[in-house]
C-alpha atoms as a PDB file:
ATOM      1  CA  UNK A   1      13.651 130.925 -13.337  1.00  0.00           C
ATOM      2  CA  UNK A   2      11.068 128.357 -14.406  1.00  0.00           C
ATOM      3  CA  UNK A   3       7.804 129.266 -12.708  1.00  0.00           C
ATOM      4  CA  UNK A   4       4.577 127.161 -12.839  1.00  0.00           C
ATOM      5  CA  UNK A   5       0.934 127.979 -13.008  1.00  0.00           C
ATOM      6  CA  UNK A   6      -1.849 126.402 -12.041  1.00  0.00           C
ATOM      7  CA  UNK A   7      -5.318 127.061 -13.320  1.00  0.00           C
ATOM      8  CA  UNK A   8      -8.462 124.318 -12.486  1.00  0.00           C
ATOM      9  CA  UNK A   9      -6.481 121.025 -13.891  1.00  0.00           C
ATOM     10  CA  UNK A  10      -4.352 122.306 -16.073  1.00  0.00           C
ATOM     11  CA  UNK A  11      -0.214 122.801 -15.218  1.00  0.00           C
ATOM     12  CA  UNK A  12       1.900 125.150 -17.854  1.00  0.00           C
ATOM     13  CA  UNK A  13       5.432 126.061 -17.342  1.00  0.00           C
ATOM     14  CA  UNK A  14       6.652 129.216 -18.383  1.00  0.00           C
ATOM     15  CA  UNK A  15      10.513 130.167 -18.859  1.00  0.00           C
ATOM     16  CA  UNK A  16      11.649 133.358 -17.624  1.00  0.00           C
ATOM     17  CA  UNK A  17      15.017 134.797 -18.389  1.00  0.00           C
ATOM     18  CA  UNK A  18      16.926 137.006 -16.134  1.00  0.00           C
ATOM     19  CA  UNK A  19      19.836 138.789 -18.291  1.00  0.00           C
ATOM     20  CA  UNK A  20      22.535 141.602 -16.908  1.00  0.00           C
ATOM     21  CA  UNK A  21      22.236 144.642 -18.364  1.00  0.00           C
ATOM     22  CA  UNK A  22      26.165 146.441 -18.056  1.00  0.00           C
ATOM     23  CA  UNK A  23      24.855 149.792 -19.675  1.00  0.00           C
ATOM     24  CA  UNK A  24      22.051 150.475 -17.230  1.00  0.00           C
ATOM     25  CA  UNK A  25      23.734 148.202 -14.122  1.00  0.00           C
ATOM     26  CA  UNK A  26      20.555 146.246 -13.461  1.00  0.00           C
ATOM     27  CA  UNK A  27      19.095 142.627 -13.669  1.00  0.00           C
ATOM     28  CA  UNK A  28      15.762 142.594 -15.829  1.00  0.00           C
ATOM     29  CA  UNK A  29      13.361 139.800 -17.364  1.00  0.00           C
ATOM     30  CA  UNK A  30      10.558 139.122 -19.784  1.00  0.00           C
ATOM     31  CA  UNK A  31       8.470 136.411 -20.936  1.00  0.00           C
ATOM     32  CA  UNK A  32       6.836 136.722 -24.460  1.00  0.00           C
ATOM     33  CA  UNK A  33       4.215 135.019 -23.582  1.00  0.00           C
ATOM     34  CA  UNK A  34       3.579 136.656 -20.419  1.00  0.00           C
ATOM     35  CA  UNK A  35       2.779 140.211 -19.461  1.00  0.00           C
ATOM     36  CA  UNK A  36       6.222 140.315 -17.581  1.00  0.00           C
ATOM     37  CA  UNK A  37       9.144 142.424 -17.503  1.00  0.00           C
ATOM     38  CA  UNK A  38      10.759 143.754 -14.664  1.00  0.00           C
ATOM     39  CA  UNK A  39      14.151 145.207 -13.324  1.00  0.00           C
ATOM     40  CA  UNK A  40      16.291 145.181 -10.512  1.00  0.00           C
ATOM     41  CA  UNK A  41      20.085 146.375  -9.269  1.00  0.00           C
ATOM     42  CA  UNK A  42      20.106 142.496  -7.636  1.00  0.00           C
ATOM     43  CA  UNK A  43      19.839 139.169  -8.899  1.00  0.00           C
ATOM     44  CA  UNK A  44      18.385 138.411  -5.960  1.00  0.00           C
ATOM     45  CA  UNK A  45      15.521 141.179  -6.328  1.00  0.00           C
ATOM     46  CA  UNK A  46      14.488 140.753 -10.075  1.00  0.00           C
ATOM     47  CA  UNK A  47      14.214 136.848  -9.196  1.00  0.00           C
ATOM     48  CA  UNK A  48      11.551 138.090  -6.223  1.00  0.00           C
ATOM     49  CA  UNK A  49      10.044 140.703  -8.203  1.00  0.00           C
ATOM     50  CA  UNK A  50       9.763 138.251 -10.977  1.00  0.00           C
ATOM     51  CA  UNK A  51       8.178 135.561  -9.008  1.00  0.00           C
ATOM     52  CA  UNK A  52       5.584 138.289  -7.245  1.00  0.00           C
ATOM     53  CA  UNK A  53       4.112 139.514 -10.144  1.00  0.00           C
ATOM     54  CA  UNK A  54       4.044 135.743 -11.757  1.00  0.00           C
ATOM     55  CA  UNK A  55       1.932 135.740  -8.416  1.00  0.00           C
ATOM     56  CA  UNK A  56      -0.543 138.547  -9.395  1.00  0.00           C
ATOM     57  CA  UNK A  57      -1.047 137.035 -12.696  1.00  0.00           C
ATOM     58  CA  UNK A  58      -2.211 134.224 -11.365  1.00  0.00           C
ATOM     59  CA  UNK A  59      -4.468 135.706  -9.012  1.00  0.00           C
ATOM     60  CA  UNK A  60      -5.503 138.130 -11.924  1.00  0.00           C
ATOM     61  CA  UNK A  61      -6.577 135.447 -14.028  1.00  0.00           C
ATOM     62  CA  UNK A  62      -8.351 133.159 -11.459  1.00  0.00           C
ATOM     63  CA  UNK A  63     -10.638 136.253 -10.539  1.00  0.00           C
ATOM     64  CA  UNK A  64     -11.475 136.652 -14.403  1.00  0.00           C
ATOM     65  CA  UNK A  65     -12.757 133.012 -14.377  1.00  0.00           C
END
């Protein structure tokens, strides 16, 4: 799930990783670099969750310049 942010002229990608987890029967991701993880019984959902909270980083981090 590549997602991209934009700050004032500058573009970084950042590669997030959904994985299955059979144990637990859910869909999570992280990002290392990020302050991301998150969990879901859905591909479908983690992807959204994941891309929502890439979201409200972004709008954390404008508001902090």
């Amino acid at each position: 799930m590549p997602q991209h942010f934009n700050g004032d002229s500058t573009r970084k990608s950042f590669e997030i990783r959904a994985q299955w987890d059979g144990e637990t029967g859910v869909w999570w991701c992280s990002n290392d670099e990020l302050p991301l993880t998150t969990e879901a019984p859905t591909f479908e959902r983690v992807c959204q969750l994941a891309g929502l909270r890439c979201q409200a980083l972004i709008m954390r981090s404008d508001s902090m310049i």
